[in-house]
PDB file of N, CA and C in Angstrom:
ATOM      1  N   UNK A   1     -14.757  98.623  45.884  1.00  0.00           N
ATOM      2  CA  UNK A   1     -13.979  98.761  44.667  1.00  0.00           C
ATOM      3  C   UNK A   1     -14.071  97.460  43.885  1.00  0.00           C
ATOM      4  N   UNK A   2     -14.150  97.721  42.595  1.00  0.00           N
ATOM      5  CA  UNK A   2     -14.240  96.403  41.471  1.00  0.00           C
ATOM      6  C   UNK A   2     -13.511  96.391  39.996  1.00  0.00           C
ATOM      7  N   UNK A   3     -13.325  95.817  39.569  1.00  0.00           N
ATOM      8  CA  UNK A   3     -13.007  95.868  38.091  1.00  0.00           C
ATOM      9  C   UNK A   3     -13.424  95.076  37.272  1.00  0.00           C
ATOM     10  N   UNK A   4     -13.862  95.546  36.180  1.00  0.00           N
ATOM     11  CA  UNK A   4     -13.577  93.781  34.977  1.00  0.00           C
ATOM     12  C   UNK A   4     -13.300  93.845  34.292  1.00  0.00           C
ATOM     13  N   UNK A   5     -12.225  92.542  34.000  1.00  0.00           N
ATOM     14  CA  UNK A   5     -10.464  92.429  33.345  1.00  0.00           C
ATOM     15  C   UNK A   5     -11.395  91.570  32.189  1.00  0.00           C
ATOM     16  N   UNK A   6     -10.506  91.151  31.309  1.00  0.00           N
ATOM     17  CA  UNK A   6     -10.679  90.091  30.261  1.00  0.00           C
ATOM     18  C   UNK A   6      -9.582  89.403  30.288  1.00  0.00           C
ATOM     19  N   UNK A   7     -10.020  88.329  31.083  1.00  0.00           N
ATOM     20  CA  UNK A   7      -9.096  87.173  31.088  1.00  0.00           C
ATOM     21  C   UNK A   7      -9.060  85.713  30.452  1.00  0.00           C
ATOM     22  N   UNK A   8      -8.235  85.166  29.573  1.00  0.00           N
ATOM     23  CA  UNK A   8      -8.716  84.007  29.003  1.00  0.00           C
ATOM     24  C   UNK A   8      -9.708  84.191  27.710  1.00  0.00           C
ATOM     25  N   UNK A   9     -10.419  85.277  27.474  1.00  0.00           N
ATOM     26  CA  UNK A   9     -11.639  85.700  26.042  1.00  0.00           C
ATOM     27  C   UNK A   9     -13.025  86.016  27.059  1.00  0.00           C
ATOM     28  N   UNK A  10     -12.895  85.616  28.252  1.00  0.00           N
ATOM     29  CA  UNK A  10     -14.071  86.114  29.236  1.00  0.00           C
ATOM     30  C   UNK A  10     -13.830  87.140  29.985  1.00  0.00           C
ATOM     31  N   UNK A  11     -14.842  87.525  29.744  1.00  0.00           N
ATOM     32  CA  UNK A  11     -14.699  89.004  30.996  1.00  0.00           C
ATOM     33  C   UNK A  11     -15.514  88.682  32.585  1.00  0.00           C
ATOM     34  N   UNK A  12     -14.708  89.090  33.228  1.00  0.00           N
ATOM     35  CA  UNK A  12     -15.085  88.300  34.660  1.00  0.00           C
ATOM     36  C   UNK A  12     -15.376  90.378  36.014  1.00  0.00           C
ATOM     37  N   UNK A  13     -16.100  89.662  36.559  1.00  0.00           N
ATOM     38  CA  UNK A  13     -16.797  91.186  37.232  1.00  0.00           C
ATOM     39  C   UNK A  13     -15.590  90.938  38.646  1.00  0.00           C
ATOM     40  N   UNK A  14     -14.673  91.381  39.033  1.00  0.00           N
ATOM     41  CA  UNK A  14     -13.734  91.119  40.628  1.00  0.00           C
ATOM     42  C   UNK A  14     -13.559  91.587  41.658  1.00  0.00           C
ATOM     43  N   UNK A  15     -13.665  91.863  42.548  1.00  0.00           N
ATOM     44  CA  UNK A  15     -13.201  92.475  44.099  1.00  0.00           C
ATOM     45  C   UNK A  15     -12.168  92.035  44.490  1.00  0.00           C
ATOM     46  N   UNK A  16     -11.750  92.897  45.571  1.00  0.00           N
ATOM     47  CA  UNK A  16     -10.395  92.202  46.252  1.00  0.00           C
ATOM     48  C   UNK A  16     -11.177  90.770  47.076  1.00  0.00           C
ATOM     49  N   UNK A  17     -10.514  89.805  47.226  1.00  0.00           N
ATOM     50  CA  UNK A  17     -10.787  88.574  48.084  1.00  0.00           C
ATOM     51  C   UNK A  17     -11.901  88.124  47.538  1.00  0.00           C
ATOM     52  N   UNK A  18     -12.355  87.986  46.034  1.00  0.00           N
ATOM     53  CA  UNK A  18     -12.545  87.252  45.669  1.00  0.00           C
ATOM     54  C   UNK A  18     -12.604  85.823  44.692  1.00  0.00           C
ATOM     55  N   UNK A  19     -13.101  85.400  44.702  1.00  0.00           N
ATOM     56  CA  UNK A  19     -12.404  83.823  44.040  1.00  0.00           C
ATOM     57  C   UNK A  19     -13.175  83.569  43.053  1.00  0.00           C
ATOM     58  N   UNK A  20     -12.446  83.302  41.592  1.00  0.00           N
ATOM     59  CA  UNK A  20     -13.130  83.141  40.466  1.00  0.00           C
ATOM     60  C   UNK A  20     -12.417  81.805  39.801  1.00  0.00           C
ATOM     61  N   UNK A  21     -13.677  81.087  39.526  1.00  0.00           N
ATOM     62  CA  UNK A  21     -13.214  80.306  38.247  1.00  0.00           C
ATOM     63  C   UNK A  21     -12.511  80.435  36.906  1.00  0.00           C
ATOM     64  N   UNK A  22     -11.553  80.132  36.448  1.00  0.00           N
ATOM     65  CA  UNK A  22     -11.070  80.605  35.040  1.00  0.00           C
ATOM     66  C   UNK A  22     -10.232  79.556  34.441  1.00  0.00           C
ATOM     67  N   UNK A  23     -10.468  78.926  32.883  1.00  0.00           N
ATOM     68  CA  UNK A  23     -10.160  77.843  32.372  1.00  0.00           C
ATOM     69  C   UNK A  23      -8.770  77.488  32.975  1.00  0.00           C
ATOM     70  N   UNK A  24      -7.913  76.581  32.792  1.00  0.00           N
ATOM     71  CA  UNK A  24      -7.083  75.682  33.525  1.00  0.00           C
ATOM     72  C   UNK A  24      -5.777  76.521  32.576  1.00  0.00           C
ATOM     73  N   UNK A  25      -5.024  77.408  33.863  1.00  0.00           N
ATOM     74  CA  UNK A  25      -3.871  77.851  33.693  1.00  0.00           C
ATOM     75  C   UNK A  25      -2.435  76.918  33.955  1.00  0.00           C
ATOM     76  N   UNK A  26      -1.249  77.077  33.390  1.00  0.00           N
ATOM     77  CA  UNK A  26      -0.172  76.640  33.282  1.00  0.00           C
ATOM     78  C   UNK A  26       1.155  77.215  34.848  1.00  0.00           C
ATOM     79  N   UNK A  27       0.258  77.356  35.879  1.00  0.00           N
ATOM     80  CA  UNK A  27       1.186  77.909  37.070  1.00  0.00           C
ATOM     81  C   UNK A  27       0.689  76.622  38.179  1.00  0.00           C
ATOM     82  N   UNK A  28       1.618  77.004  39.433  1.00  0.00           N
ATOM     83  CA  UNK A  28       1.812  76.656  40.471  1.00  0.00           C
ATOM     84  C   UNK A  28       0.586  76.960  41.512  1.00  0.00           C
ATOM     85  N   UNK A  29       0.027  75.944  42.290  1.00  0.00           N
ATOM     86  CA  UNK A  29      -0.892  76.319  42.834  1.00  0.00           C
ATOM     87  C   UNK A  29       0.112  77.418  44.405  1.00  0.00           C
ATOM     88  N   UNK A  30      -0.311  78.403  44.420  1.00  0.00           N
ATOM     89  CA  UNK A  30       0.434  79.390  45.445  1.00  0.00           C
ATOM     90  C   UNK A  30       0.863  80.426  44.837  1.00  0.00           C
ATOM     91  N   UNK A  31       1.248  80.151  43.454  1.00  0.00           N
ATOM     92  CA  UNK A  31       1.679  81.358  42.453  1.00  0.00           C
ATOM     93  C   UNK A  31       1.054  82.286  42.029  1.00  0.00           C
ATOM     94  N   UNK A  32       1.534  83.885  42.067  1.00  0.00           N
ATOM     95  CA  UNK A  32       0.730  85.040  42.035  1.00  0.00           C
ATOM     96  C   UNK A  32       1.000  85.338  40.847  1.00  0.00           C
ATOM     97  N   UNK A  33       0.094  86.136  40.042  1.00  0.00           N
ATOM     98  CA  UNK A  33       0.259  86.876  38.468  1.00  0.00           C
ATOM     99  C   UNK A  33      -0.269  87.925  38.947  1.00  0.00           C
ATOM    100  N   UNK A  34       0.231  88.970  37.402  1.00  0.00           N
ATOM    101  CA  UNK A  34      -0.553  89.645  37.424  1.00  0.00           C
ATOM    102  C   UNK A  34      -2.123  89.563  36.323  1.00  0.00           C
ATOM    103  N   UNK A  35      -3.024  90.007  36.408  1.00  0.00           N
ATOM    104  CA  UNK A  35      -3.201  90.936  34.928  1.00  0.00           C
ATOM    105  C   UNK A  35      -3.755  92.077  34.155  1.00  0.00           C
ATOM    106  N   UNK A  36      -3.021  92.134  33.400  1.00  0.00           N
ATOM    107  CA  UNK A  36      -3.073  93.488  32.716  1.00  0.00           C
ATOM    108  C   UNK A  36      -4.257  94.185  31.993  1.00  0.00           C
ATOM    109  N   UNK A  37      -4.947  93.313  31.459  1.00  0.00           N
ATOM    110  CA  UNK A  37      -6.293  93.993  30.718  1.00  0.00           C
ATOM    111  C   UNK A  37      -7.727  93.982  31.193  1.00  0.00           C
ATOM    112  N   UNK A  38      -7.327  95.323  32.072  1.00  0.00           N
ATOM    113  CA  UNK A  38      -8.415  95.704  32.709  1.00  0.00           C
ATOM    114  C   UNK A  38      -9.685  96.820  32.218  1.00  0.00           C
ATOM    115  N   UNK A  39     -10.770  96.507  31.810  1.00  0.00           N
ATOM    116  CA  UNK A  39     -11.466  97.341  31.268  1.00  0.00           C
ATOM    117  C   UNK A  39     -11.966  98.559  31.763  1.00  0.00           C
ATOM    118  N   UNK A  40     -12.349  98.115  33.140  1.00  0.00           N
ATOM    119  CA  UNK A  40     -13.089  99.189  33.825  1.00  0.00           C
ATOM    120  C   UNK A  40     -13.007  99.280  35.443  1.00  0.00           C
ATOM    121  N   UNK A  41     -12.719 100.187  35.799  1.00  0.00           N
ATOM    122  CA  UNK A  41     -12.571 100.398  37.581  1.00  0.00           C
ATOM    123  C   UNK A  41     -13.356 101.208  37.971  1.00  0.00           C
ATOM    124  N   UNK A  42     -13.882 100.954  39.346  1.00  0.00           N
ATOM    125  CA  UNK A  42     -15.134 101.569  39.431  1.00  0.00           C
ATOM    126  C   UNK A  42     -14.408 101.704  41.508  1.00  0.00           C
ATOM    127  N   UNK A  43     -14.168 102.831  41.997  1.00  0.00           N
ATOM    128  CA  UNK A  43     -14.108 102.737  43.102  1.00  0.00           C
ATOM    129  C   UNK A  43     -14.413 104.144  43.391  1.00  0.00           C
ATOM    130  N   UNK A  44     -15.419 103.462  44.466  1.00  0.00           N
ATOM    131  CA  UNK A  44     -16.287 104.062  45.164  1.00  0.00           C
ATOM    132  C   UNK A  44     -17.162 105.135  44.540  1.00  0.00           C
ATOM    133  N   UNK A  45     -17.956 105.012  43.277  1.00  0.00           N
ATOM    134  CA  UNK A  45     -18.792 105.619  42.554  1.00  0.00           C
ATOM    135  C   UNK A  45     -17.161 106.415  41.316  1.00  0.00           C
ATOM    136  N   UNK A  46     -16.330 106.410  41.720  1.00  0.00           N
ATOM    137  CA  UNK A  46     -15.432 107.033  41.061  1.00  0.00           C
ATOM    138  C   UNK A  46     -15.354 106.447  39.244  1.00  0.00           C
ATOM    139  N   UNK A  47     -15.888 106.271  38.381  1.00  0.00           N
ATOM    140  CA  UNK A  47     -15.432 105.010  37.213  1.00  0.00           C
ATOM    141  C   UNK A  47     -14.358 105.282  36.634  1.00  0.00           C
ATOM    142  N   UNK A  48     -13.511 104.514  36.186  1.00  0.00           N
ATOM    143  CA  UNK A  48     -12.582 104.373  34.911  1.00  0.00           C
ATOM    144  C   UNK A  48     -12.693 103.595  34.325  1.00  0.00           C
ATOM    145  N   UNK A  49     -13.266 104.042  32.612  1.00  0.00           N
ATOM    146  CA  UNK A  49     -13.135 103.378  31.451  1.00  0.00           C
ATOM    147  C   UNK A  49     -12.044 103.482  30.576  1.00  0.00           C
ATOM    148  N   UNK A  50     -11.653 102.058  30.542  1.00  0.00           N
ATOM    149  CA  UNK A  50     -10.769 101.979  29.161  1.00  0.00           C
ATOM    150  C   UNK A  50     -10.931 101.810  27.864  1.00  0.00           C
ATOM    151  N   UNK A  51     -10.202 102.597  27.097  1.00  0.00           N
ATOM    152  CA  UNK A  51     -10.684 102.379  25.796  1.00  0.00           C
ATOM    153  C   UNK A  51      -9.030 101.854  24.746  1.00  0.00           C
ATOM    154  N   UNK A  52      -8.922 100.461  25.008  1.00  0.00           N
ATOM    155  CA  UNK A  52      -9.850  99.334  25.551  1.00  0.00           C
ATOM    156  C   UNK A  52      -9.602  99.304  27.049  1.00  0.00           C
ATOM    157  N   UNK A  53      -8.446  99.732  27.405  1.00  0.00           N
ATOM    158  CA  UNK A  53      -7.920  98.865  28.866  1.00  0.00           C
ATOM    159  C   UNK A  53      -7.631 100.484  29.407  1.00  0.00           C
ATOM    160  N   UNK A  54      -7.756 100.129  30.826  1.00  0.00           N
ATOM    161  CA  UNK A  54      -7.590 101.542  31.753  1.00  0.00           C
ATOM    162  C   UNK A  54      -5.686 101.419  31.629  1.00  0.00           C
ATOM    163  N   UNK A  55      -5.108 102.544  31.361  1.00  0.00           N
ATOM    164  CA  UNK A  55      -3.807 103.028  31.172  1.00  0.00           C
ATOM    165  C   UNK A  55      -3.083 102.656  32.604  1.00  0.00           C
ATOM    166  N   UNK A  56      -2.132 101.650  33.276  1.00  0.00           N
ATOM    167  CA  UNK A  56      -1.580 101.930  34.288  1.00  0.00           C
ATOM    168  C   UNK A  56      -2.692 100.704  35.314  1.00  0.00           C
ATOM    169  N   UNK A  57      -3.675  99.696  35.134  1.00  0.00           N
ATOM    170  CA  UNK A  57      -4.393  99.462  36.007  1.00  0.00           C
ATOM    171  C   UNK A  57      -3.723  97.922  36.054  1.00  0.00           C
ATOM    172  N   UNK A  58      -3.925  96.905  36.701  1.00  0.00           N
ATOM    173  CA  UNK A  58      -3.447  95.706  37.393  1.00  0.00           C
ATOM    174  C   UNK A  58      -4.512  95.132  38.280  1.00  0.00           C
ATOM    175  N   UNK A  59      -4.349  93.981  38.467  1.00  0.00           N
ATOM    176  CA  UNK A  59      -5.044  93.319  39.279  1.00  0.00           C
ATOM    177  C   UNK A  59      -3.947  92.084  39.207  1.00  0.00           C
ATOM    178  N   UNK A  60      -3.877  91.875  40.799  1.00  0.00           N
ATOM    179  CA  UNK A  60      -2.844  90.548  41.347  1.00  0.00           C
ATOM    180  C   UNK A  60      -3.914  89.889  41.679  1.00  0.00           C
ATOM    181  N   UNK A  61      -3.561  88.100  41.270  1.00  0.00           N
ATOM    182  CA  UNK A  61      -4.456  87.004  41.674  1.00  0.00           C
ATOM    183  C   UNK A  61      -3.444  86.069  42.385  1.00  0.00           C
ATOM    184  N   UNK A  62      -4.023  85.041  43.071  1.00  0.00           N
ATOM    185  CA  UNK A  62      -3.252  83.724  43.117  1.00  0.00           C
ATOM    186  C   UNK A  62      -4.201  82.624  42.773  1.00  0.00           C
ATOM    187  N   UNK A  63      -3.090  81.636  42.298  1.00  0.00           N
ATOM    188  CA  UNK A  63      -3.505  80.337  42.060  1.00  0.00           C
ATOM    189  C   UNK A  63      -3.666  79.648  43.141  1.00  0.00           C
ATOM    190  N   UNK A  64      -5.349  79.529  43.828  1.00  0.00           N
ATOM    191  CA  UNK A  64      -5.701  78.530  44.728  1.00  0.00           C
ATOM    192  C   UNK A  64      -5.740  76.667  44.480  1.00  0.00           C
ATOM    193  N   UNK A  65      -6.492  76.361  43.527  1.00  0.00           N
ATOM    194  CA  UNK A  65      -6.653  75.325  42.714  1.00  0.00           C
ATOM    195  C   UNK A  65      -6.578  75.030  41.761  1.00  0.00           C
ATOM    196  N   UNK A  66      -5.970  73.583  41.274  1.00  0.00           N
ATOM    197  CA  UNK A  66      -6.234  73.305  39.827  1.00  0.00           C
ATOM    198  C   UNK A  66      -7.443  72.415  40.085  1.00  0.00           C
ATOM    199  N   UNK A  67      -8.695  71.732  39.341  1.00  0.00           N
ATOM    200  CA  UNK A  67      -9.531  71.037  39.434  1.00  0.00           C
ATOM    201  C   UNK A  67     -10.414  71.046  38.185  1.00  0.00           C
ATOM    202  N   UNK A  68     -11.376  69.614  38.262  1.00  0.00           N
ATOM    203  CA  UNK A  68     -12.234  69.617  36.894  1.00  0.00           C
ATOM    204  C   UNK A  68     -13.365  70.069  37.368  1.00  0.00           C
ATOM    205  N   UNK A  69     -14.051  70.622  35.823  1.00  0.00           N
ATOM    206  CA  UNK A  69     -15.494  70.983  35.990  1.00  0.00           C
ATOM    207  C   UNK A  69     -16.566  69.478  36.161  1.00  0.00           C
ATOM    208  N   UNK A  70     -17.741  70.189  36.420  1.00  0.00           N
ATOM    209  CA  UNK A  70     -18.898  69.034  36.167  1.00  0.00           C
ATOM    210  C   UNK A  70     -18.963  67.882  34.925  1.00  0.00           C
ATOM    211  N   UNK A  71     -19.228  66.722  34.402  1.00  0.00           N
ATOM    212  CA  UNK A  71     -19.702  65.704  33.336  1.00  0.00           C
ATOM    213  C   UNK A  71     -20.508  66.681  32.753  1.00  0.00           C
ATOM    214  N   UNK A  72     -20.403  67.039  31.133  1.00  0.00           N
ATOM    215  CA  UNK A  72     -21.211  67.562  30.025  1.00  0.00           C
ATOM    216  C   UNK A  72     -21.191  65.948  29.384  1.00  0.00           C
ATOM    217  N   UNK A  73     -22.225  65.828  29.028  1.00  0.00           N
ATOM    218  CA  UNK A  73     -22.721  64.817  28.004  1.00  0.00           C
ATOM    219  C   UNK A  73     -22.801  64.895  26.498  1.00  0.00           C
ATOM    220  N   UNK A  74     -21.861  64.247  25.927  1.00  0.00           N
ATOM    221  CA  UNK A  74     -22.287  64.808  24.481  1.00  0.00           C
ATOM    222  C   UNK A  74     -22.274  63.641  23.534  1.00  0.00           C
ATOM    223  N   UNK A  75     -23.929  63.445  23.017  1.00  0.00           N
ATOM    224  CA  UNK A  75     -24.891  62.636  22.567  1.00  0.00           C
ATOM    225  C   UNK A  75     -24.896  63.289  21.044  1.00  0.00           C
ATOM    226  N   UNK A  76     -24.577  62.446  20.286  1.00  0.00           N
ATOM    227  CA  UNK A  76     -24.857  62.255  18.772  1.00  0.00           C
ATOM    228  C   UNK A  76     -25.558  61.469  18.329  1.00  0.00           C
ATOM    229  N   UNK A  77     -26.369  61.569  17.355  1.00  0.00           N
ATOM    230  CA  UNK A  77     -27.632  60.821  16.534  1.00  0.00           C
ATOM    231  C   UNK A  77     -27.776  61.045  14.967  1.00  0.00           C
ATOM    232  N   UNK A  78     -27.896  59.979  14.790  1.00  0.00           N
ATOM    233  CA  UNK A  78     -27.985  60.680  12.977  1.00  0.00           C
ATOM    234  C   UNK A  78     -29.904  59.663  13.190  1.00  0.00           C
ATOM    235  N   UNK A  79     -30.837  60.200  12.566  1.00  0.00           N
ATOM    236  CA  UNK A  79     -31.985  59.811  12.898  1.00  0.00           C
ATOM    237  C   UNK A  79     -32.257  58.539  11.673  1.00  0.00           C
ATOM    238  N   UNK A  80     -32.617  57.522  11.653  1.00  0.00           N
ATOM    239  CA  UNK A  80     -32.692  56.477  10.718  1.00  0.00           C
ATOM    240  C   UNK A  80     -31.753  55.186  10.413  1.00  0.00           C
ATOM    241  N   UNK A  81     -30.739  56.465  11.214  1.00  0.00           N
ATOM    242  CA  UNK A  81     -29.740  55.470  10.380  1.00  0.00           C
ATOM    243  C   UNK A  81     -28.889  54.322  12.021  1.00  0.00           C
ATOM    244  N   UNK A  82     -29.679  54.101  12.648  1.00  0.00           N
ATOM    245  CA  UNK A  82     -28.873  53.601  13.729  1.00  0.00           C
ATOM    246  C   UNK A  82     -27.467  54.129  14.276  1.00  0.00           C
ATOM    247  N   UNK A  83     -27.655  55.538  14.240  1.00  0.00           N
ATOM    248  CA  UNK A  83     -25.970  56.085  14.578  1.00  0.00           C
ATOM    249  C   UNK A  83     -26.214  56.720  16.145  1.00  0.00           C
ATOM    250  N   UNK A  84     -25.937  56.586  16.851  1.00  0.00           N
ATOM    251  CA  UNK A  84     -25.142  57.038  18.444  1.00  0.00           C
ATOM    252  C   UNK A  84     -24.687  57.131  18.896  1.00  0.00           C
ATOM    253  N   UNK A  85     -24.338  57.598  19.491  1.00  0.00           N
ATOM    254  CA  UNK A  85     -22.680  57.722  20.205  1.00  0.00           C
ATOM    255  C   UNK A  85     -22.913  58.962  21.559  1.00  0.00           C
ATOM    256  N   UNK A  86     -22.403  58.510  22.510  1.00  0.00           N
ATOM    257  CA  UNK A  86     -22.428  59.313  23.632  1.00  0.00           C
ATOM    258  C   UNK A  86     -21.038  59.133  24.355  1.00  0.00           C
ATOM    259  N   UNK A  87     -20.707  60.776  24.749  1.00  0.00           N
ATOM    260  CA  UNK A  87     -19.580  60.581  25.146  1.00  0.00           C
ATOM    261  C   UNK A  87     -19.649  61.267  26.406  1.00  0.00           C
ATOM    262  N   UNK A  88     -18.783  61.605  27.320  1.00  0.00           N
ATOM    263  CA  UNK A  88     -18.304  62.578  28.649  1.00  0.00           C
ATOM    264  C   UNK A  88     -17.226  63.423  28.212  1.00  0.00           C
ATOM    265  N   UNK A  89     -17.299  64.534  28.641  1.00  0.00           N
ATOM    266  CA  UNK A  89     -16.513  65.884  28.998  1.00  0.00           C
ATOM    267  C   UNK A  89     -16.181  66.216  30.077  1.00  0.00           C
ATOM    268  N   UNK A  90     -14.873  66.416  30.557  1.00  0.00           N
ATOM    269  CA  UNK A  90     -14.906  67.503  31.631  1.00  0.00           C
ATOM    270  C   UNK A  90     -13.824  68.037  31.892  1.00  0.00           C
ATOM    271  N   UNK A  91     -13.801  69.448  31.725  1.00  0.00           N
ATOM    272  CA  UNK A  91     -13.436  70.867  31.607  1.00  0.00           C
ATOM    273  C   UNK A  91     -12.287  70.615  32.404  1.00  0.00           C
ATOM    274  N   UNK A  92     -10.652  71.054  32.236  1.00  0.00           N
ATOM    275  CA  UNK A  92      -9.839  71.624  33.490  1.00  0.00           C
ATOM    276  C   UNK A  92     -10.095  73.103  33.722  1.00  0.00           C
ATOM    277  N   UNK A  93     -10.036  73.267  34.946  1.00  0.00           N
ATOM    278  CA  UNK A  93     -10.165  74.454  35.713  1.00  0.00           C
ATOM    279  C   UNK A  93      -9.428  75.008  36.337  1.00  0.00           C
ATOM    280  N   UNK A  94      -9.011  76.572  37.146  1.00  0.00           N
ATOM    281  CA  UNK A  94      -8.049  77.117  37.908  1.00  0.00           C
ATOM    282  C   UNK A  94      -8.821  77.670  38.765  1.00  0.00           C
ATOM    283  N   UNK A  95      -9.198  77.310  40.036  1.00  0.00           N
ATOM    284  CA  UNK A  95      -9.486  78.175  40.519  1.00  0.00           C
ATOM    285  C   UNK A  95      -8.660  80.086  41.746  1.00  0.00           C
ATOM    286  N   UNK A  96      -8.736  80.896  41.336  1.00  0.00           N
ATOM    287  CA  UNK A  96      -7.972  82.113  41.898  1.00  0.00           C
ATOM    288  C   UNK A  96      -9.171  82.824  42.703  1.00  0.00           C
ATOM    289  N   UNK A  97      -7.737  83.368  43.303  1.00  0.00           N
ATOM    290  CA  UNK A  97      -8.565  84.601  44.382  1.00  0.00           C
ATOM    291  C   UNK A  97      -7.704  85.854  43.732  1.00  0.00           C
ATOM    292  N   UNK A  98      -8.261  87.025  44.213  1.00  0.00           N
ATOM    293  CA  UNK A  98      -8.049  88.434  43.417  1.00  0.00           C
ATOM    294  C   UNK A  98      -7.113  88.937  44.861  1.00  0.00           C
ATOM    295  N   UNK A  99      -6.429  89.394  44.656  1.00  0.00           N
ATOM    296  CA  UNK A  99      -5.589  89.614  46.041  1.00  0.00           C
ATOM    297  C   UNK A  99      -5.684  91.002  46.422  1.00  0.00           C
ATOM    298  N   UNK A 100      -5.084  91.728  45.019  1.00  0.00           N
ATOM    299  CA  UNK A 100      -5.439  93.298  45.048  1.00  0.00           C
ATOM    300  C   UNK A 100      -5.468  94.127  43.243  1.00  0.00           C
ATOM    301  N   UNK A 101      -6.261  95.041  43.531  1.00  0.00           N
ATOM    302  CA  UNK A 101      -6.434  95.845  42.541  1.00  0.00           C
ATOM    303  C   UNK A 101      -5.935  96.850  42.387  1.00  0.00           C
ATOM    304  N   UNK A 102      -5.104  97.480  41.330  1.00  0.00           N
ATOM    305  CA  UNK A 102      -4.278  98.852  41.569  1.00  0.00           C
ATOM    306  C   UNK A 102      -4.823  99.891  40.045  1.00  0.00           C
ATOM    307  N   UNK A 103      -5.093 100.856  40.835  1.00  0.00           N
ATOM    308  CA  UNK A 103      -5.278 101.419  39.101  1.00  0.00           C
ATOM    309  C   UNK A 103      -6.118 102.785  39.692  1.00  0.00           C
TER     310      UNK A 103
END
C-alpha cells in the first residue's frame, strides 16, 4: 500500500515505515501529525484518485529529526567588471517516518 500526499508544494511517493525528507517543520522531534492532502491511494492494485484529494484519506507521520541539508554554493560574477562574490547555503530539514495510512 502507498500514497502521494502534497506536502509543503512537493509531492512525495509514501509507505507505511517509511522515512522522508521534508523542508524544516515547526514541531517536536517525537511529535505525530497528521496529513490531509492526499492525492492518490493505491492498495494492493486497488487505486484511489482524488480530484484533488481522496475524500476521507490521512496519513500519520512522526517527527524523527530536525537537521541541515548539504553546502550549495552560490557564486556570482558580473564578467569585466571585477564583481564576485561567493557565498554558502544550507537548507533546514525535518526528517519523518510515515507511521500509517488510512483511506
Amino acid at each position: 500500500m502507498f500514497a502521494i500526499i502534497d506536502f509543503g508544494g512537493f509531492q512525495y511517493k509514501v509507505e507505511k515505515n517509511s522515512k522522508v525528507i521534508v523542508n524544516s517543520l515547526d514541531l517536536e522531534e517525537g511529535q505525530t501529525f497528521d496529513i490531509e492532502k492526499v492525492l492518490l491511494i493505491d492498495n494492493d492494485g486497488a487505486v484511489k484518485v482524488g480530484t484533488p484529494t481522496v475524500e476521507g484519506a490521512k496519513v500519520t507521520a512522526k517527527v524523527l529529526e530536525h537537521d541541515r541539508g548539504e553546502t550549495l554554493i552560490v557564486f556570482k560574477k558580473k564578467r569585466r567588471k571585477g564583481y564576485k562574490k561567493k557565498n554558502g547555503h544550507r537548507q533546514y530539514l525535518t526528517r519523518i517516518q510515515i507511521e500509517e495510512i488510512v483511506g
